[in-house]
Structure formats: structure tokens, C-alpha cells
N, C-alpha and C. Protein backbone atom coordinates (compact mmCIF):
# COMPACT_ATOMS: atom_id res chain seq x y z
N UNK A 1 -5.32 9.92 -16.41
CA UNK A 1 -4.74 9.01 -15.44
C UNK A 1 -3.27 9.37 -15.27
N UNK A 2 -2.99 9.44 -14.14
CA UNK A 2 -1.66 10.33 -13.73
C UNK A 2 -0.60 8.70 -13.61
N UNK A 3 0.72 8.90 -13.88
CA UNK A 3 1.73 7.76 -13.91
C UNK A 3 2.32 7.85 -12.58
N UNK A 4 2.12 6.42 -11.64
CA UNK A 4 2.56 6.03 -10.75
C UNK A 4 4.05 6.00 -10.76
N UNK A 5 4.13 6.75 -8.88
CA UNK A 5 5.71 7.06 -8.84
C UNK A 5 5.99 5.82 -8.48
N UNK A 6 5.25 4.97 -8.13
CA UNK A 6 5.76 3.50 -7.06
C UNK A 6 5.21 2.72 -7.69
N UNK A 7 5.87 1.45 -7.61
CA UNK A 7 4.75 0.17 -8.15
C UNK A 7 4.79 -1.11 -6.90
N UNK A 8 3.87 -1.67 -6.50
CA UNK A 8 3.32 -1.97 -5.39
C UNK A 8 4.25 -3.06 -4.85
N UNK A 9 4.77 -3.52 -3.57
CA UNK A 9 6.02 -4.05 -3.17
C UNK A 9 7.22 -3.18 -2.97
N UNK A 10 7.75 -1.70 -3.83
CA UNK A 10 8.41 -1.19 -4.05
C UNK A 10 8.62 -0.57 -2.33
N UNK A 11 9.68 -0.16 -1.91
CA UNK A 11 10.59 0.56 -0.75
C UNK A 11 10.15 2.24 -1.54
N UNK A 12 9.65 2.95 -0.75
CA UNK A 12 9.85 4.62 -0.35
C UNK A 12 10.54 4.95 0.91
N UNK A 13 11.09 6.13 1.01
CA UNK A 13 11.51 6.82 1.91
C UNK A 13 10.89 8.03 2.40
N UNK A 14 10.31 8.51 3.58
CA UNK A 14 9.28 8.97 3.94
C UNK A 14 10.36 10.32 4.18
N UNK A 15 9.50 11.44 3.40
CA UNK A 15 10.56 13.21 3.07
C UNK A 15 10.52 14.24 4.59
N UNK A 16 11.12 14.79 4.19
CA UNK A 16 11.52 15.72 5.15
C UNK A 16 9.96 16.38 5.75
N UNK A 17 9.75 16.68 4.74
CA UNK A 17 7.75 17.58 4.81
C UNK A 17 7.29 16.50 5.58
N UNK A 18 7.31 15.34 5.64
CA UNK A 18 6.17 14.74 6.55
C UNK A 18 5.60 15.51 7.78
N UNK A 19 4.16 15.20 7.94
CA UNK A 19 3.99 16.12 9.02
C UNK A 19 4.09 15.58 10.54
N UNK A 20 4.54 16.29 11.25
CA UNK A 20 4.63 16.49 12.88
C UNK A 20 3.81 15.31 13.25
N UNK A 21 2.28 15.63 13.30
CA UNK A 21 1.13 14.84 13.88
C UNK A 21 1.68 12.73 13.25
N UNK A 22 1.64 13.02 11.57
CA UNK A 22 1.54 11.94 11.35
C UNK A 22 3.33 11.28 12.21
N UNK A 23 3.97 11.69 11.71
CA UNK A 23 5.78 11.34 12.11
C UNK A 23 5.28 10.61 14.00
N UNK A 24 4.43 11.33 14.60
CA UNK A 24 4.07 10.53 15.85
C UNK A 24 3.28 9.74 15.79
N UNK A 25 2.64 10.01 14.78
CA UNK A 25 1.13 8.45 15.22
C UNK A 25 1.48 7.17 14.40
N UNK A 26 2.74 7.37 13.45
CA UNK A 26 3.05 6.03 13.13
C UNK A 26 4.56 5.66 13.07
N UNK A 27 5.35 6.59 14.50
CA UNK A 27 6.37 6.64 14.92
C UNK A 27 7.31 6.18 14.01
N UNK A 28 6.85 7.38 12.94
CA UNK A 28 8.04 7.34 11.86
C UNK A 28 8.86 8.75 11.92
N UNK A 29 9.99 8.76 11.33
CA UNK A 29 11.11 9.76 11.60
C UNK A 29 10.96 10.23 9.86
N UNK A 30 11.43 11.59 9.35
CA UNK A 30 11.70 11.45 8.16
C UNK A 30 13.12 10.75 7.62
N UNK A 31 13.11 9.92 6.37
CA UNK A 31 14.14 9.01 6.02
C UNK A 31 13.48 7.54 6.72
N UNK A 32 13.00 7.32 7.05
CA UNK A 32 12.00 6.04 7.57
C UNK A 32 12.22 5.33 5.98
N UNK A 33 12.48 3.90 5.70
CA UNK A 33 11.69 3.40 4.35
C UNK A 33 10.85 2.54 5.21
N UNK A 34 9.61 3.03 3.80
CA UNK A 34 7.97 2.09 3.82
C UNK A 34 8.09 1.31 2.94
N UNK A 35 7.00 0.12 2.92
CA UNK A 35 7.06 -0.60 1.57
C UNK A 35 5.26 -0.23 1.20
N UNK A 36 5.10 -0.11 -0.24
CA UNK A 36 3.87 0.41 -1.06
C UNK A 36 3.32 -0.92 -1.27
N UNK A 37 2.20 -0.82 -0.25
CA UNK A 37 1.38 -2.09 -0.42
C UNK A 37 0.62 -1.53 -1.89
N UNK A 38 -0.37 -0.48 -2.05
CA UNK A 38 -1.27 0.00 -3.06
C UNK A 38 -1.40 1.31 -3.41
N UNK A 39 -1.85 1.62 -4.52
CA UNK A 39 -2.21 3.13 -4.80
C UNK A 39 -4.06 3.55 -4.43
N UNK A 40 -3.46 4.75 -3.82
CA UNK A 40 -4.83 5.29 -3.09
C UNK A 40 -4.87 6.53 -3.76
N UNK A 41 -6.51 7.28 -3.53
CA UNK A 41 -6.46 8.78 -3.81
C UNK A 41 -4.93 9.72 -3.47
N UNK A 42 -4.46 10.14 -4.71
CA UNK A 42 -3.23 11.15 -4.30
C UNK A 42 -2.75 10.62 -3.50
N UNK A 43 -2.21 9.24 -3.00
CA UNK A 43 -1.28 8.63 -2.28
C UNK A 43 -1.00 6.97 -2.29
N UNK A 44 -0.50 6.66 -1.35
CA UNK A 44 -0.21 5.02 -1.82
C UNK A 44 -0.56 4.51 -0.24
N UNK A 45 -1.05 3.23 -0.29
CA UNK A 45 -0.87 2.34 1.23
C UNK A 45 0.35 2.00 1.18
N UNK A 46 1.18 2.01 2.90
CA UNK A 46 2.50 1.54 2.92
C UNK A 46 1.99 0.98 4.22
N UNK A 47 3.11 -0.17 4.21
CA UNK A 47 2.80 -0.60 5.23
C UNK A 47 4.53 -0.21 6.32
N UNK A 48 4.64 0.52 7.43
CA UNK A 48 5.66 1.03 8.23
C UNK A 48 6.81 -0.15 8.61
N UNK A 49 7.13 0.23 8.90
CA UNK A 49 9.25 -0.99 10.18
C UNK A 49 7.97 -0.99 11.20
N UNK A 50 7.03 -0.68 12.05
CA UNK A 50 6.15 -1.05 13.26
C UNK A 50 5.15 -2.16 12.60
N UNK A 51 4.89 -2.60 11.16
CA UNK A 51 4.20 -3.43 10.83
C UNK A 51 2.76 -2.68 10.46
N UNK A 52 2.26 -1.45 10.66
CA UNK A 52 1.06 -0.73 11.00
C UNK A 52 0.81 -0.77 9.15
N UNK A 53 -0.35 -0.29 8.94
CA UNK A 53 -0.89 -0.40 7.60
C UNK A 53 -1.01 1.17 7.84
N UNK A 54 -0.75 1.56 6.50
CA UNK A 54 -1.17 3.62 7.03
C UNK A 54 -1.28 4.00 5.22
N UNK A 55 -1.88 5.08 5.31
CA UNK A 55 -1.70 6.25 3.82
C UNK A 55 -1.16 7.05 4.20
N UNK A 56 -0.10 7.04 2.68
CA UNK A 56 0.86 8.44 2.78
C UNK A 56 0.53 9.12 2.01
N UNK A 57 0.72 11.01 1.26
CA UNK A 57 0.60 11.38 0.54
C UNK A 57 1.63 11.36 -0.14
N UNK A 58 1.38 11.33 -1.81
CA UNK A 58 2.86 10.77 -2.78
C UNK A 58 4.09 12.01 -2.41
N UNK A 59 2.98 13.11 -2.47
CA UNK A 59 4.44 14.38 -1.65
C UNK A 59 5.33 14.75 -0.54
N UNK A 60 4.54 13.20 0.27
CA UNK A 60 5.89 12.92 1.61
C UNK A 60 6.55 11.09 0.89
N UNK A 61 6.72 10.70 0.08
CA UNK A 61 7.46 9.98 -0.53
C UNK A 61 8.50 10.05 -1.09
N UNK A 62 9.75 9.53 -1.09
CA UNK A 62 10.94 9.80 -2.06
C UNK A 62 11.16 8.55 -2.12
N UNK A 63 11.81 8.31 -3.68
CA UNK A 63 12.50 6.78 -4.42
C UNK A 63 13.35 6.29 -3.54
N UNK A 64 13.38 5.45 -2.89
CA UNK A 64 13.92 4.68 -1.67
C UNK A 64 15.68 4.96 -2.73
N UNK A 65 16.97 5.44 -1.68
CA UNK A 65 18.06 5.75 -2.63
C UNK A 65 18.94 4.44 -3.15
N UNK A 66 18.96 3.19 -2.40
CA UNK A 66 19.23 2.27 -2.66
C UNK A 66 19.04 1.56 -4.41
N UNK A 67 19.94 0.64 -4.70
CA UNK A 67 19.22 0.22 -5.60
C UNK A 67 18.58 -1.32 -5.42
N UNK A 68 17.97 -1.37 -6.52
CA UNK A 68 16.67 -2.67 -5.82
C UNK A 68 17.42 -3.60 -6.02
N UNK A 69 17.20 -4.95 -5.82
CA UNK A 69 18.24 -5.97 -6.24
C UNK A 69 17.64 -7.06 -7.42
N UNK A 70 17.85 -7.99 -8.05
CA UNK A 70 17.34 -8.79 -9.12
C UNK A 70 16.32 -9.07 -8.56
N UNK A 71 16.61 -9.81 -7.48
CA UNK A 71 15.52 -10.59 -6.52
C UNK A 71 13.83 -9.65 -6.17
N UNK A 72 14.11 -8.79 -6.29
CA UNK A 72 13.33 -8.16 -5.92
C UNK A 72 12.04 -7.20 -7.25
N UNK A 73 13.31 -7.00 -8.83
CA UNK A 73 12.37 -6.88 -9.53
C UNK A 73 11.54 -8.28 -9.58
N UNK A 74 12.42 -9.81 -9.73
CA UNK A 74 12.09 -10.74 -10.48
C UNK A 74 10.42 -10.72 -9.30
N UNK A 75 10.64 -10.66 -8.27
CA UNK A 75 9.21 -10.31 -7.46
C UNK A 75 8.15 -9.51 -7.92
N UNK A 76 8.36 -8.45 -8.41
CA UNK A 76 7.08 -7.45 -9.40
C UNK A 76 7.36 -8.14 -10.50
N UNK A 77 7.65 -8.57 -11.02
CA UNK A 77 7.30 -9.58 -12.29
C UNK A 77 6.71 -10.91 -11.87
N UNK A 78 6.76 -11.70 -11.33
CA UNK A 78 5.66 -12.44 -10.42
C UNK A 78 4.51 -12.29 -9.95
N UNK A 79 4.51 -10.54 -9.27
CA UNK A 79 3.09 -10.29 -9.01
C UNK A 79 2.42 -9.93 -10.16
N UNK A 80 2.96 -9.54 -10.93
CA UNK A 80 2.56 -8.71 -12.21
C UNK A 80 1.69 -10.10 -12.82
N UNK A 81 2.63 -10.74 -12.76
CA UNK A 81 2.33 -12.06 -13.78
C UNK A 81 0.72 -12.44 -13.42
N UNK A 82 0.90 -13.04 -11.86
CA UNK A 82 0.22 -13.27 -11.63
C UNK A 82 -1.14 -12.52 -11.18
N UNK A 83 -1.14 -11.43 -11.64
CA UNK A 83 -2.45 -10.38 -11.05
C UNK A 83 -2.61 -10.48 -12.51
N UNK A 84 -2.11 -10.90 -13.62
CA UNK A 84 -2.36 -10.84 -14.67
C UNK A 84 -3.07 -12.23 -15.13
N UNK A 85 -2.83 -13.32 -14.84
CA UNK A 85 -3.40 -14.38 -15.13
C UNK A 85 -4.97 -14.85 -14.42
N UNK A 86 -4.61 -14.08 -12.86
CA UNK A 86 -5.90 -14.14 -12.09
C UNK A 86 -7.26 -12.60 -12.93
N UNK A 87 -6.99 -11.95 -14.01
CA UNK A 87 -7.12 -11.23 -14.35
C UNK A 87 -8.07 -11.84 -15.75
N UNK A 88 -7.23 -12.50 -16.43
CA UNK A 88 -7.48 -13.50 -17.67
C UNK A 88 -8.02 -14.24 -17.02
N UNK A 89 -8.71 -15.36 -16.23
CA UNK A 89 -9.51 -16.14 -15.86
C UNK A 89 -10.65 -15.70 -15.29
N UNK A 90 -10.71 -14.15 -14.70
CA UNK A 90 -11.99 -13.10 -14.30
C UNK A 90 -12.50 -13.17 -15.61
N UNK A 91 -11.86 -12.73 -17.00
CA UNK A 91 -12.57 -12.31 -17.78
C UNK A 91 -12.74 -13.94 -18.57
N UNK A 92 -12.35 -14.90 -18.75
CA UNK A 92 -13.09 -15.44 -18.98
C UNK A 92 -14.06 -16.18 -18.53
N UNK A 93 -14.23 -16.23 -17.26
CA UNK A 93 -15.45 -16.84 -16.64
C UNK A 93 -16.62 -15.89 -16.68
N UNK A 94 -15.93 -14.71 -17.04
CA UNK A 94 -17.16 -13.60 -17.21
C UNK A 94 -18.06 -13.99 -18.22
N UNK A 95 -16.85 -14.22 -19.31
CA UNK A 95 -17.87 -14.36 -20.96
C UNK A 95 -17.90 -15.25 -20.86
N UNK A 96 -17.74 -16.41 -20.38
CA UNK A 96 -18.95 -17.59 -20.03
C UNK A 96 -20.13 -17.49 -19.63
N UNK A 97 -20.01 -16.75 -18.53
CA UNK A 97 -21.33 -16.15 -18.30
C UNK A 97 -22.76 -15.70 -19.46
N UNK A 98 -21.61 -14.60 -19.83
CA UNK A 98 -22.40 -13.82 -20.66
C UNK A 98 -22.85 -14.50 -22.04
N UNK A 99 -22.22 -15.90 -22.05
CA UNK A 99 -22.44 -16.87 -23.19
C UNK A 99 -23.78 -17.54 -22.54
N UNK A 100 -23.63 -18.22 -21.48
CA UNK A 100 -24.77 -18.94 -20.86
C UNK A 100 -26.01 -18.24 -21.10
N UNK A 101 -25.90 -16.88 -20.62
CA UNK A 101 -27.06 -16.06 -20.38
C UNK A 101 -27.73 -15.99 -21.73
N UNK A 102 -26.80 -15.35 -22.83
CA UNK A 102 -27.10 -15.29 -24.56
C UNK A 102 -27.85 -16.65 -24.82
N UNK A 103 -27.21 -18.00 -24.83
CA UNK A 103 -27.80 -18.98 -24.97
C UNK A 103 -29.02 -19.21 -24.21
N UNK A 104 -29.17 -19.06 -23.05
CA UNK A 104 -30.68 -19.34 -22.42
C UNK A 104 -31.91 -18.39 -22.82
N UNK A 105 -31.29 -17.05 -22.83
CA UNK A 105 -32.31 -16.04 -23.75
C UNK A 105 -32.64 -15.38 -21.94
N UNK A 106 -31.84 -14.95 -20.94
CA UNK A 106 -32.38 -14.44 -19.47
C UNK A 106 -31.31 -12.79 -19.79
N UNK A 107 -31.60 -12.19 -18.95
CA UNK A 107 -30.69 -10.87 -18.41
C UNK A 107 -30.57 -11.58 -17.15
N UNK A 108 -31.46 -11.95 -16.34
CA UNK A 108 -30.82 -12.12 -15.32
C UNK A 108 -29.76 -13.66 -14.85
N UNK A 109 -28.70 -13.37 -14.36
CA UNK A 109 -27.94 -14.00 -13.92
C UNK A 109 -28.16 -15.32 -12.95
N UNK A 110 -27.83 -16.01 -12.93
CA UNK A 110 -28.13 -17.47 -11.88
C UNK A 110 -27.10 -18.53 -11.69
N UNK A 111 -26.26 -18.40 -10.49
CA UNK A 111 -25.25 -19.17 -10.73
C UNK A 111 -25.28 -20.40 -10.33
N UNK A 112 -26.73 -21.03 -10.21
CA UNK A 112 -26.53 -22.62 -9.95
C UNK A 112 -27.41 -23.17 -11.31
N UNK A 113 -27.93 -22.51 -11.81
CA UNK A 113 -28.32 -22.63 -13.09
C UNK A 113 -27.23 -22.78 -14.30
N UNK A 114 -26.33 -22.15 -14.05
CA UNK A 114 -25.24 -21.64 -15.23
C UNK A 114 -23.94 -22.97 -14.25
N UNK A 115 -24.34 -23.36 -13.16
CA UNK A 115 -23.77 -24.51 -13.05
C UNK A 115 -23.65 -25.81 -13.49
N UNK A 116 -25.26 -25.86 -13.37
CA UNK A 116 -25.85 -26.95 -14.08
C UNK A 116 -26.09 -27.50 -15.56
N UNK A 117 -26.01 -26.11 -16.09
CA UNK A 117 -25.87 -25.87 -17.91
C UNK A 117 -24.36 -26.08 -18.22
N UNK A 118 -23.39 -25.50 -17.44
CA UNK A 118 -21.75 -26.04 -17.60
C UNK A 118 -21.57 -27.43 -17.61
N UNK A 119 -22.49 -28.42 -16.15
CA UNK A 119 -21.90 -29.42 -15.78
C UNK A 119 -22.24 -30.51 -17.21
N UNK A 120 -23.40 -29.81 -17.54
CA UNK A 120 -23.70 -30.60 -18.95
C UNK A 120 -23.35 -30.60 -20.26
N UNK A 121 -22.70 -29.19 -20.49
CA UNK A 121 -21.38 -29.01 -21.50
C UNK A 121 -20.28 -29.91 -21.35
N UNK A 122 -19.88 -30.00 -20.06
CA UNK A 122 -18.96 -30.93 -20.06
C UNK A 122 -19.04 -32.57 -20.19
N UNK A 123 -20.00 -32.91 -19.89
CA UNK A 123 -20.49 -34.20 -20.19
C UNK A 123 -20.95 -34.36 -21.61
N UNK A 124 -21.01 -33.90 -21.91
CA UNK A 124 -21.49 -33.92 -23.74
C UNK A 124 -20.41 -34.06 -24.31
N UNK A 125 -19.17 -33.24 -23.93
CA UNK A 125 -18.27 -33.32 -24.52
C UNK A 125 -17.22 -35.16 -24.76
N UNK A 126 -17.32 -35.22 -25.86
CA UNK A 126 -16.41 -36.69 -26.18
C UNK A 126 -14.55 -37.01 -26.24
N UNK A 127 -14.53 -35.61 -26.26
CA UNK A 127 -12.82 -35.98 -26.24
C UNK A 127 -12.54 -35.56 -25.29
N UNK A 128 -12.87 -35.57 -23.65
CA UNK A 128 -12.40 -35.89 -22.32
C UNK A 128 -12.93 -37.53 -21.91
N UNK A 129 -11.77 -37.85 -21.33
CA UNK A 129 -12.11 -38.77 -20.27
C UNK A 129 -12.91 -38.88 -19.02
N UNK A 130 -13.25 -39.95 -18.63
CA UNK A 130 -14.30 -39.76 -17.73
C UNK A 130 -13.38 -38.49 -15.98
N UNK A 131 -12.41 -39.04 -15.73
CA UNK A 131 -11.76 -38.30 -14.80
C UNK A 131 -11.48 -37.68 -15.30
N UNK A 132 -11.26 -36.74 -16.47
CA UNK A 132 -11.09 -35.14 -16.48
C UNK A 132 -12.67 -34.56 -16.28
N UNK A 133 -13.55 -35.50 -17.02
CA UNK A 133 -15.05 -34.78 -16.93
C UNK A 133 -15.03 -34.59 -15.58
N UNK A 134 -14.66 -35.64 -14.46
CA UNK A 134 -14.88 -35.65 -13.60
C UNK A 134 -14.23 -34.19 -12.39
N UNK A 135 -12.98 -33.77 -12.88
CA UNK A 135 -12.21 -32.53 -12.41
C UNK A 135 -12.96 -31.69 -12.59
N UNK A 136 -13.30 -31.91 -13.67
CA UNK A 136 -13.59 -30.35 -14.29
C UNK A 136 -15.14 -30.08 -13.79
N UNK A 137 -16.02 -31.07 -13.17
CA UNK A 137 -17.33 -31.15 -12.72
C UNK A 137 -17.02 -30.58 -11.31
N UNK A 138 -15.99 -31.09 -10.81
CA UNK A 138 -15.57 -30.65 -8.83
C UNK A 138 -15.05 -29.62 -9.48
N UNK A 139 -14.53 -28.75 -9.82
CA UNK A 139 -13.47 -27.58 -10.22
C UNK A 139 -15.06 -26.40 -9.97
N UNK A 140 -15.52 -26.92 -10.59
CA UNK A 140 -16.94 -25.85 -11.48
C UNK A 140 -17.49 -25.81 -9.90
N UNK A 141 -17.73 -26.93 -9.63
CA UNK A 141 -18.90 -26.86 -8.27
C UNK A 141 -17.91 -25.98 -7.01
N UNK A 142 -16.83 -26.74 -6.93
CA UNK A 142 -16.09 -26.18 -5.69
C UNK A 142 -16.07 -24.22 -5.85
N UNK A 143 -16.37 -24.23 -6.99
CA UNK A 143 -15.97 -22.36 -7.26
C UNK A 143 -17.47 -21.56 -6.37
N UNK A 144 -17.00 -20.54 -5.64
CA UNK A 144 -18.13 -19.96 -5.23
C UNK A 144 -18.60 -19.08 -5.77
């Protein structure tokens, strides 16, 4: 796994090599800055100053020369954070899953089944109140 020149939000500056064809179809100049929506095969999504969504290759990219401002790391630490927490709640609703399934004795998966086996974990349980049972019953159902 090769180490990313950009990390996503980050400003590039589009290099001299850019080519001819592309420099017209997304009426960029070289010295243009993009901002790096994502990392793609051997390149990154940026999104252009015209608003357009496009792929660049990382070898028409240069480190935007500016420097970034607080405001702007404290922003990749935010996303970070949060692609990280939405990350930790994937995996544990996973191994819930994979708990339900262990306990019922199935391979196969069923998610109004594994609804209905939750909604009754939670009702069993004695040290919630009736309105948290009650959240946590709409929380479960409202999830698709």
C-alpha cells in the first residue's frame, strides 16, 4: 500500500505536465488549485474553481504552496474523527449481528428477525427505564 500524497479536503495545485486535452475539458490552466475530494486508482477525485467533479493523476498534482491554516487542519481532524466513529458503530452493529446469528444457530442473515430478537433484549433488560427502552426500540426500528 503506497502512502498518500493528499489527505482528503486538502488544496493541490494542478503541474505544469497536465495534459492539453484535459487543461480544456475542465478549463483548468496549470497552477489551478483543486480540492481532493478522494483517493482513486493512481490518482485522487478533485473537485475544480468550475465546481466539476474530475480525476487527476497524482503526477499532475503538486502540494498546494500555501500554508494550510489551523482552521483547516482542525477540519481533517473532524473528518477523521468522525469517519472514525461512523466506522466503530459499522463494526459494532456488525458483531451484533454476528452475535444474533451465533445465538440463533442460522448462517443466514435476517434483518427483521435480528430486529425482533434485539427489541426483546431490550425489554428484558431491568436497569433501563421504560423511555429509554422505549428510544432504544424507535432507534433499532428507524435503522434501515
Amino acid at each position: 500500500m503506497s502512502v498518500r500524497k493528499f489527505q482528503d479536503g486538502e488544496t493541490a495545485i494542478i503541474a505544469d505536465t497536465y495534459p492539453g486535452y484535459d487543461q480544456r475539458y475542465h478549463n483548468v490552466i496549470p497552477g489551478t488549485e483543486v480540492t481532493i475530494v478522494n483517493t482513486i486508482y493512481k490518482g485522487y477525485s478533485v473537485i475544480f474553481p468550475s465546481g466539476k467533479l474530475g480525476n487527476v493523476s497524482t503526477k499532475y498534482l503538486l502540494k498546494s504552496e500555501h500554508k494550510s491554516s489551523i482552521t483547516k487542519f482542525e477540519k481533517l481532524i473532524e473528518d477523521a474523527e468522525s469517519k472514525i466513529e461512523r466506522t466503530k458503530a459499522f463494526i459494532a452493529e456488525t458483531k451484533a449481528k454476528i452475535d444474533f446469528m451465533k445465538e440463533v444457530g442460522t448462517e443466514m442473515f435476517d434483518e427483521n428477525e435480528f430486529k425482533a430478537f434485539h427489541t426483546l433484549t431490550i425489554i428484558e433488560q431491568g436497569n433501563m427505564s421504560k423511555i429509554e427502552k422505549a428510544k432504544a426500540i424507535a432507534a433499532l426500528i428507524s435503522k434501515k
